[in-house]
C-alpha atoms as a PDB file:
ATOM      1  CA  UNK A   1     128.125  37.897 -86.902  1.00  0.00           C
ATOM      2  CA  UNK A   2     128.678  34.173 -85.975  1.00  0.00           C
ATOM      3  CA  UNK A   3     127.072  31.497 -87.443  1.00  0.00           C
ATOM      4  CA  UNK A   4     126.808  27.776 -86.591  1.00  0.00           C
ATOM      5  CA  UNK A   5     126.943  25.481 -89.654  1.00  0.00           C
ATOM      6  CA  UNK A   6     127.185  22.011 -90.750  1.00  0.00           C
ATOM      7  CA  UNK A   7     128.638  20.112 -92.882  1.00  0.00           C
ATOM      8  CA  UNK A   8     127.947  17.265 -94.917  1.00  0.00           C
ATOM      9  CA  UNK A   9     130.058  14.902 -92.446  1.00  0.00           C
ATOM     10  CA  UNK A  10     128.121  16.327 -89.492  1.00  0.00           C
ATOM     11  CA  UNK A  11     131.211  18.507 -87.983  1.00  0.00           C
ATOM     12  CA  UNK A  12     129.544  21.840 -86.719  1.00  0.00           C
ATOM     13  CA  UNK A  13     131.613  24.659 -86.752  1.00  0.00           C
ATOM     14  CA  UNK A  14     131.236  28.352 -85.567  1.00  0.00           C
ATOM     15  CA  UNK A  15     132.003  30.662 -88.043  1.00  0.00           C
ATOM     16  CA  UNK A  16     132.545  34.018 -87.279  1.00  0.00           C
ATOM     17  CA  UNK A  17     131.862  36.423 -90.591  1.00  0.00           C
ATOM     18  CA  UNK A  18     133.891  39.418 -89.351  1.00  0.00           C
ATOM     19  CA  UNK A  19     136.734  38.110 -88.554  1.00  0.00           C
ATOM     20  CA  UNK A  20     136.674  35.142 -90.627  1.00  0.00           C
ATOM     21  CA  UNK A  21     137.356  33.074 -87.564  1.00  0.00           C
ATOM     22  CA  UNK A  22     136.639  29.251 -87.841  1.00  0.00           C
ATOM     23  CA  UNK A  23     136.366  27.122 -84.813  1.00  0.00           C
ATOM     24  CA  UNK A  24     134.748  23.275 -84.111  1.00  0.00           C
ATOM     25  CA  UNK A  25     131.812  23.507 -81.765  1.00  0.00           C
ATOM     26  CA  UNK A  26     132.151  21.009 -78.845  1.00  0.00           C
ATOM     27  CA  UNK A  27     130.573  17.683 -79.489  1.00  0.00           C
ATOM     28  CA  UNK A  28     128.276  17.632 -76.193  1.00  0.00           C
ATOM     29  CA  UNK A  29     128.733  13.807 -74.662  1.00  0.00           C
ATOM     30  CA  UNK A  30     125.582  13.260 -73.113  1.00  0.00           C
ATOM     31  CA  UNK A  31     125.246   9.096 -72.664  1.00  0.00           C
ATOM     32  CA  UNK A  32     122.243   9.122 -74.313  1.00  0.00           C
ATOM     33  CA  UNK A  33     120.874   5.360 -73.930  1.00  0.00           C
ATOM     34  CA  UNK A  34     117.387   5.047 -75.572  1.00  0.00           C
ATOM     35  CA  UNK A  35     115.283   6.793 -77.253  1.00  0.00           C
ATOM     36  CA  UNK A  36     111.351   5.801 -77.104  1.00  0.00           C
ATOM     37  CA  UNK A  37     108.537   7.528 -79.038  1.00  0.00           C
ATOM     38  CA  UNK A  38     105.056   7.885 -76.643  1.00  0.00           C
ATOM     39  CA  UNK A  39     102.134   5.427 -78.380  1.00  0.00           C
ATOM     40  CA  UNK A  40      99.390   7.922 -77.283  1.00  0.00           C
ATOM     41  CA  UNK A  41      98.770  10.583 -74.149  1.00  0.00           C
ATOM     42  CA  UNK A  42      99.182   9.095 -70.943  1.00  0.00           C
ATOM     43  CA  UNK A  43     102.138   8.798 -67.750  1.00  0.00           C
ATOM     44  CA  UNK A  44     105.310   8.443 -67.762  1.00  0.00           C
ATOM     45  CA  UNK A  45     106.790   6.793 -64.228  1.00  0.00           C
ATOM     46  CA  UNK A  46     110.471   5.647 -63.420  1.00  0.00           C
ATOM     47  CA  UNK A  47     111.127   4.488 -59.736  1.00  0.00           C
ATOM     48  CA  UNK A  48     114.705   4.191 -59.164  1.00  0.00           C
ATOM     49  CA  UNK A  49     117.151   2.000 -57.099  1.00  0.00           C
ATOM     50  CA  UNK A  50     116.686   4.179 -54.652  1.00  0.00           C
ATOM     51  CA  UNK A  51     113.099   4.845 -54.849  1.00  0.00           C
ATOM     52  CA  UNK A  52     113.387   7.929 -56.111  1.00  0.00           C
ATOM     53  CA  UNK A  53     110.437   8.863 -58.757  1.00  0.00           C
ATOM     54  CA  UNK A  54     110.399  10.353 -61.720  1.00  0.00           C
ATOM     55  CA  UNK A  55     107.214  11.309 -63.669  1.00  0.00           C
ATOM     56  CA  UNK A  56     105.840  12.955 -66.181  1.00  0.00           C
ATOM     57  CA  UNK A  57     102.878  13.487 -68.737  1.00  0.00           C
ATOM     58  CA  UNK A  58     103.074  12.308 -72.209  1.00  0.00           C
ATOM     59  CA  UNK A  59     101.394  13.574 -75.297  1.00  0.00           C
ATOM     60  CA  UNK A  60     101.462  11.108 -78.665  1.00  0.00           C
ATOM     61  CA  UNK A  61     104.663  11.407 -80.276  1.00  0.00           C
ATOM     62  CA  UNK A  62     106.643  13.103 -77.409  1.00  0.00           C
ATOM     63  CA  UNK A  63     109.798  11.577 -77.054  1.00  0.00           C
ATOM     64  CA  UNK A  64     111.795  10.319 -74.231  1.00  0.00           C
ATOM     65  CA  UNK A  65     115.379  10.246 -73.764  1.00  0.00           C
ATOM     66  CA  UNK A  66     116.832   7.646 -71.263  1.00  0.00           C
ATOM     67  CA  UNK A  67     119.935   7.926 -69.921  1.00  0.00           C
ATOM     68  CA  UNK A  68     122.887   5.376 -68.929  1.00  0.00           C
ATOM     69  CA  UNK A  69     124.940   7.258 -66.698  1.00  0.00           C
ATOM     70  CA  UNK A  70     123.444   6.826 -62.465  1.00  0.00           C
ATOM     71  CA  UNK A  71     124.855   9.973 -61.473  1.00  0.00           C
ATOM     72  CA  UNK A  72     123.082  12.212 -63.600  1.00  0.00           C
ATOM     73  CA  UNK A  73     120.086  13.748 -62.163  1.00  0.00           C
ATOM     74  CA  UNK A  74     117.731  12.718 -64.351  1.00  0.00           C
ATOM     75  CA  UNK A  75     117.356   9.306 -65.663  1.00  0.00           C
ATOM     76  CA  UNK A  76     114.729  10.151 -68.502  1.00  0.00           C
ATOM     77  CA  UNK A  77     113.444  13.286 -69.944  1.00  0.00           C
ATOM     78  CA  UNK A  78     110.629  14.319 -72.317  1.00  0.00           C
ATOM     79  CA  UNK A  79     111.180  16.143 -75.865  1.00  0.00           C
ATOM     80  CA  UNK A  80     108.431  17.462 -77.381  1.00  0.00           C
ATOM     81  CA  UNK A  81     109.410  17.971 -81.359  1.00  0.00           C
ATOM     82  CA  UNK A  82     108.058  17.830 -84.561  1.00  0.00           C
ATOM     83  CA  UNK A  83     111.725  17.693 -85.997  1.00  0.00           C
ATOM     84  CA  UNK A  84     112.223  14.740 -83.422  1.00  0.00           C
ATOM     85  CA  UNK A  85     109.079  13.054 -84.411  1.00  0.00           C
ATOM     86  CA  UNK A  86     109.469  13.677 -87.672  1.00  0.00           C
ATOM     87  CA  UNK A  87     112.788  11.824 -87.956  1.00  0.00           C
ATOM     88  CA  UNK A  88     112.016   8.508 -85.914  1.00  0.00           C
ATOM     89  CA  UNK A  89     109.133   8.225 -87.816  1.00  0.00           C
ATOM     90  CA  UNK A  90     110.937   8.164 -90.998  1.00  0.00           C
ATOM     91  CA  UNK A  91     113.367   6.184 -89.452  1.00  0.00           C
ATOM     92  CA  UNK A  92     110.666   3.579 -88.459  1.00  0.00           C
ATOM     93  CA  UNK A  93     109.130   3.389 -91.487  1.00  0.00           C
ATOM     94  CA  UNK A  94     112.451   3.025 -93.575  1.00  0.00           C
ATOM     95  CA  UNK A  95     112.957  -0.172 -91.143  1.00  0.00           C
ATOM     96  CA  UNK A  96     109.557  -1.661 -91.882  1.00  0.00           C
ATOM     97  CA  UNK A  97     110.242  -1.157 -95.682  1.00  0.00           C
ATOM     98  CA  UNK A  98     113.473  -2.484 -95.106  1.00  0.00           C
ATOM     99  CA  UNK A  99     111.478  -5.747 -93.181  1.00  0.00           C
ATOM    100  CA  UNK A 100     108.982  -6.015 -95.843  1.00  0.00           C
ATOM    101  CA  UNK A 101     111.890  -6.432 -98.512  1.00  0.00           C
ATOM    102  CA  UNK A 102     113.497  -9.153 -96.530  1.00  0.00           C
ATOM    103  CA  UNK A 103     110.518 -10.957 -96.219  1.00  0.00           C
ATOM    104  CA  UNK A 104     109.662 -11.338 -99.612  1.00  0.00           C
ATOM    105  CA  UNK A 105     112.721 -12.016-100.274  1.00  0.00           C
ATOM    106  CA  UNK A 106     112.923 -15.061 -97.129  1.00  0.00           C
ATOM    107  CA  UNK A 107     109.264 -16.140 -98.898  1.00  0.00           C
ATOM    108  CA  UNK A 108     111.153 -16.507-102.527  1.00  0.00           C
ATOM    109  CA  UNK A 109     113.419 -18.447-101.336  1.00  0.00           C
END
């Protein structure tokens, strides 16, 4: 049976029990830009350089991916994902405590 795991130092391998096989799994490169969190429900509309438009519906906390790279053939997508959600938000709040801290610590000084 083969197994993906990771490691403490994020490398994901494939490990094959049977065998005893070890291989790295391929780092996918995907020019990932931004990543934005949706405020509430509502539309989501990009119109290109080319006028192309893309467009989508939004639920609160849905996530959307933007991407850098012009040739690929879409420039943002939606993810809808607690795990997703769940992350940014911790990230966002570890930022505000982090803000808080450094303004009390500005207003001390």
């Amino acid at each position: 049976m083969k197994t993906i795991a990771a490691t403490y130092n994020s490398d994901v391998l494939i490990v094959d029990t049977e065998t005893a096989n070890i291989e790295p799994l391929d780092v996918q490169r995907n020019a990932c830009n931004r990543v934005y969190m949706a405020p509430g429900d509502m539309h989501f509309k990009f119109i290109d350089r080319d006028r192309s438009i893309e467009e989508f519906d939004v639920k609160a906390g849905d996530i959307i991916i933007a991407f850098w790279d012009p040739d690929f053939p879409h420039k943002y997508i939606k993810i809808t994902s607690d795990e997703w959600k769940e992350n940014l938000d911790n990230y966002n709040k570890q930022i505000k405590e982090l803000n808080t801290t450094n303004d009390e610590i500005d207003e001390a000084c």
